[in-house]
C-alpha atoms as a PDB file:
ATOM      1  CA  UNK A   1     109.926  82.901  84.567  1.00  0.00           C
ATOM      2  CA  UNK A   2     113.536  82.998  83.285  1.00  0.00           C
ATOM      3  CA  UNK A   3     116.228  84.816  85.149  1.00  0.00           C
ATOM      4  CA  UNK A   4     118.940  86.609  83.574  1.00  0.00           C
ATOM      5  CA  UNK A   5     122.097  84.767  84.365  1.00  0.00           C
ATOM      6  CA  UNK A   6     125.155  87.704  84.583  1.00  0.00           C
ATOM      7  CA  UNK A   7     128.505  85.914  83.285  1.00  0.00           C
ATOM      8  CA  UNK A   8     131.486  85.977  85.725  1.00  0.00           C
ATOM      9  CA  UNK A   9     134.529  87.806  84.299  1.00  0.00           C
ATOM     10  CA  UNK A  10     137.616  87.657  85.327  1.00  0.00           C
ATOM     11  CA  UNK A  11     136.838  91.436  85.892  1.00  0.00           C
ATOM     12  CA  UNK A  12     133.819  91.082  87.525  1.00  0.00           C
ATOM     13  CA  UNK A  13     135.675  88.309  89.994  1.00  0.00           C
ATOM     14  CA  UNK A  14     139.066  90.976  90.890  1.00  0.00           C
ATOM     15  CA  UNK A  15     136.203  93.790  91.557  1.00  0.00           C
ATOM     16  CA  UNK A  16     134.061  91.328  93.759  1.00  0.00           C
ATOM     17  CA  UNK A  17     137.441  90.499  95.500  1.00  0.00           C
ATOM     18  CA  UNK A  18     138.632  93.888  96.479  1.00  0.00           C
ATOM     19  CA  UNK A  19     134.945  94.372  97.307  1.00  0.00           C
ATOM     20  CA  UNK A  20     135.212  91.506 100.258  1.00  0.00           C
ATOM     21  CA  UNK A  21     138.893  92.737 100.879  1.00  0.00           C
ATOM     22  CA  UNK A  22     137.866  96.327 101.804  1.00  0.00           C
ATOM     23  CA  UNK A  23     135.276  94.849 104.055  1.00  0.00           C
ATOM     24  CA  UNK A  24     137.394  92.566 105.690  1.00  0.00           C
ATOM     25  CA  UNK A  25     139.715  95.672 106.404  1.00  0.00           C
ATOM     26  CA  UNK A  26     137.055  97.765 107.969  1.00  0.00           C
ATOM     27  CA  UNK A  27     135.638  95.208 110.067  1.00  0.00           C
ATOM     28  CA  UNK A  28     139.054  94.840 111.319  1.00  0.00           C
ATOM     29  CA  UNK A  29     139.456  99.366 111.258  1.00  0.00           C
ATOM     30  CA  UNK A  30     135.747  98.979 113.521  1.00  0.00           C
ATOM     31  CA  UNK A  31     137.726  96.665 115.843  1.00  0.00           C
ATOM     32  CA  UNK A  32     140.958  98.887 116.518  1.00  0.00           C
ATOM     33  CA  UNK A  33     142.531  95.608 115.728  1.00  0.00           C
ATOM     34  CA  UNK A  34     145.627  96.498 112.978  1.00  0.00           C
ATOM     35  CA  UNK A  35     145.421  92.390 111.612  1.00  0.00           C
ATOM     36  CA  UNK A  36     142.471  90.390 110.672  1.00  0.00           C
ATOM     37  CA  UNK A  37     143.539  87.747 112.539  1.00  0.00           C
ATOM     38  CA  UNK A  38     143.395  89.472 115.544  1.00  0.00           C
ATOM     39  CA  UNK A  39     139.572  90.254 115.314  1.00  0.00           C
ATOM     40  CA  UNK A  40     137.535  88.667 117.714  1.00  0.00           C
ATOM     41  CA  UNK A  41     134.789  86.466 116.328  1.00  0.00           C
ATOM     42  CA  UNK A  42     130.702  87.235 117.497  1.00  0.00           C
ATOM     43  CA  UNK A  43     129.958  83.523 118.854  1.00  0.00           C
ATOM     44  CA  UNK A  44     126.611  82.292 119.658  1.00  0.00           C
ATOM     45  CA  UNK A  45     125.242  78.999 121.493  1.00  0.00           C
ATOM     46  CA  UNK A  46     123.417  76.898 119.464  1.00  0.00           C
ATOM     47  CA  UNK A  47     120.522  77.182 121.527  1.00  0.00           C
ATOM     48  CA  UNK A  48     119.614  80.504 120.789  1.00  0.00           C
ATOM     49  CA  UNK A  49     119.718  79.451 116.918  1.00  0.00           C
ATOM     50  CA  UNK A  50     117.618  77.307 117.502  1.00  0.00           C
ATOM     51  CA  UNK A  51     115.497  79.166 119.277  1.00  0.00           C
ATOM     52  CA  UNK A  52     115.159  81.533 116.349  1.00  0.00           C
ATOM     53  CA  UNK A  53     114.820  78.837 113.599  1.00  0.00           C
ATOM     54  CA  UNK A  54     111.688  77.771 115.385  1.00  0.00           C
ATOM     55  CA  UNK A  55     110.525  81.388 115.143  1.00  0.00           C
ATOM     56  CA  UNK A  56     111.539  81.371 111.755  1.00  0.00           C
ATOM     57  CA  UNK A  57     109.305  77.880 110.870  1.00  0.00           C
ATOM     58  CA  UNK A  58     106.597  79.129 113.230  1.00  0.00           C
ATOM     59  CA  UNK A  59     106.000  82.454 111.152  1.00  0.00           C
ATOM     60  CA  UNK A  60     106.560  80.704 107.852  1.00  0.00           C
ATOM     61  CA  UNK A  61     103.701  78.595 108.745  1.00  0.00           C
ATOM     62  CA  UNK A  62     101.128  81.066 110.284  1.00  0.00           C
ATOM     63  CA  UNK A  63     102.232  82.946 106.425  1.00  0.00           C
ATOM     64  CA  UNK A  64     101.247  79.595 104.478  1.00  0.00           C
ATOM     65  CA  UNK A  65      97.906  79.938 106.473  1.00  0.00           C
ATOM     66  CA  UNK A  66      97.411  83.690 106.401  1.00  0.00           C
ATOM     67  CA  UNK A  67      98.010  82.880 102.260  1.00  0.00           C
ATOM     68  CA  UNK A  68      95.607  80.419 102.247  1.00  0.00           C
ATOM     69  CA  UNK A  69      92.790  82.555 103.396  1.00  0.00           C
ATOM     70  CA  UNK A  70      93.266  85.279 100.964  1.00  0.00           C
ATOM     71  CA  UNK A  71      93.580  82.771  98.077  1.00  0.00           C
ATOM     72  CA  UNK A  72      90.271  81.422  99.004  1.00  0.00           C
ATOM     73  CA  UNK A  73      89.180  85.058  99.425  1.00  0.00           C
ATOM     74  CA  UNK A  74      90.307  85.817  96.245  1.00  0.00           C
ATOM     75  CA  UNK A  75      88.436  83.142  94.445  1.00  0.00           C
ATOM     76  CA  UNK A  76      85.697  84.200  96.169  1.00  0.00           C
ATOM     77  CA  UNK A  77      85.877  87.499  94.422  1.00  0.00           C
ATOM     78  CA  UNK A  78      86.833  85.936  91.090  1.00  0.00           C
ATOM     79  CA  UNK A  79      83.681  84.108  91.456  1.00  0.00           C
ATOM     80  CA  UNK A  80      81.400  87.094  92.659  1.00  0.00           C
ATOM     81  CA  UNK A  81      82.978  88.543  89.032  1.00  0.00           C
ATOM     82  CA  UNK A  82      82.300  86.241  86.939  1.00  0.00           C
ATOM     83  CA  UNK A  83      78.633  86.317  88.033  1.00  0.00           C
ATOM     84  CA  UNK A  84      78.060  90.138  87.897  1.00  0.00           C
ATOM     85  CA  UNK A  85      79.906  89.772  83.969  1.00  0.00           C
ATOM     86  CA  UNK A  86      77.569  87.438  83.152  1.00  0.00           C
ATOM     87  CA  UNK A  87      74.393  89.390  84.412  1.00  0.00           C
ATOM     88  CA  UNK A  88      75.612  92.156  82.704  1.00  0.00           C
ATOM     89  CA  UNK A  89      76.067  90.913  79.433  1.00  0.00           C
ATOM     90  CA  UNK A  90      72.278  88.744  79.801  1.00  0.00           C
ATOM     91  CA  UNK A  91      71.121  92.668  80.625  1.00  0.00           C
ATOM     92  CA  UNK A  92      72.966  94.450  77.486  1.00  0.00           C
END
């Protein structure tokens, strides 16, 4: 599959920077903080990342299973198909 690659203008870059500017500005508007610098950053341990990366790479892999099953479901189907096609046509 191809993917349609958009060109970056020097437009296209000004608009995308006033997009992150007005952002910036409300984050600090949500705050009641007048300067950005004043803001106070969300931190989190890096256990509780973790914790949720291993969630993350648990459900992946119960996914890659859960695909599995319906791929071999699937070609059970295909199979089932095929047959019925052929019995079909030996019958027409």
């Amino acid at each position: 599959m191809s993917r349609k690659v958009k060109r970056l203008t020097s437009s296209g870059l000004k608009k995308m920077i006033l997009e992150e500017a007005a952002k910036l500005r409300l984050e600090t508007l949500e705050q009641g903080k007048e300067d950005s610098e004043k803001v106070d950053a969300v931190e989190t341990d890096a256990d509780k990342l973790a914790g949720s990366l291993e969630k993350d790479i648990d459900y992946i892999k119960v996914l890659k299973i859960q695909e599995q099953k319906l791929l071999n479901r699937v070609k059970k189907i295909r199979e089932a198909k095929s047959v019925l096609r052929k019995r079909i046509a030996k019958n027409i």
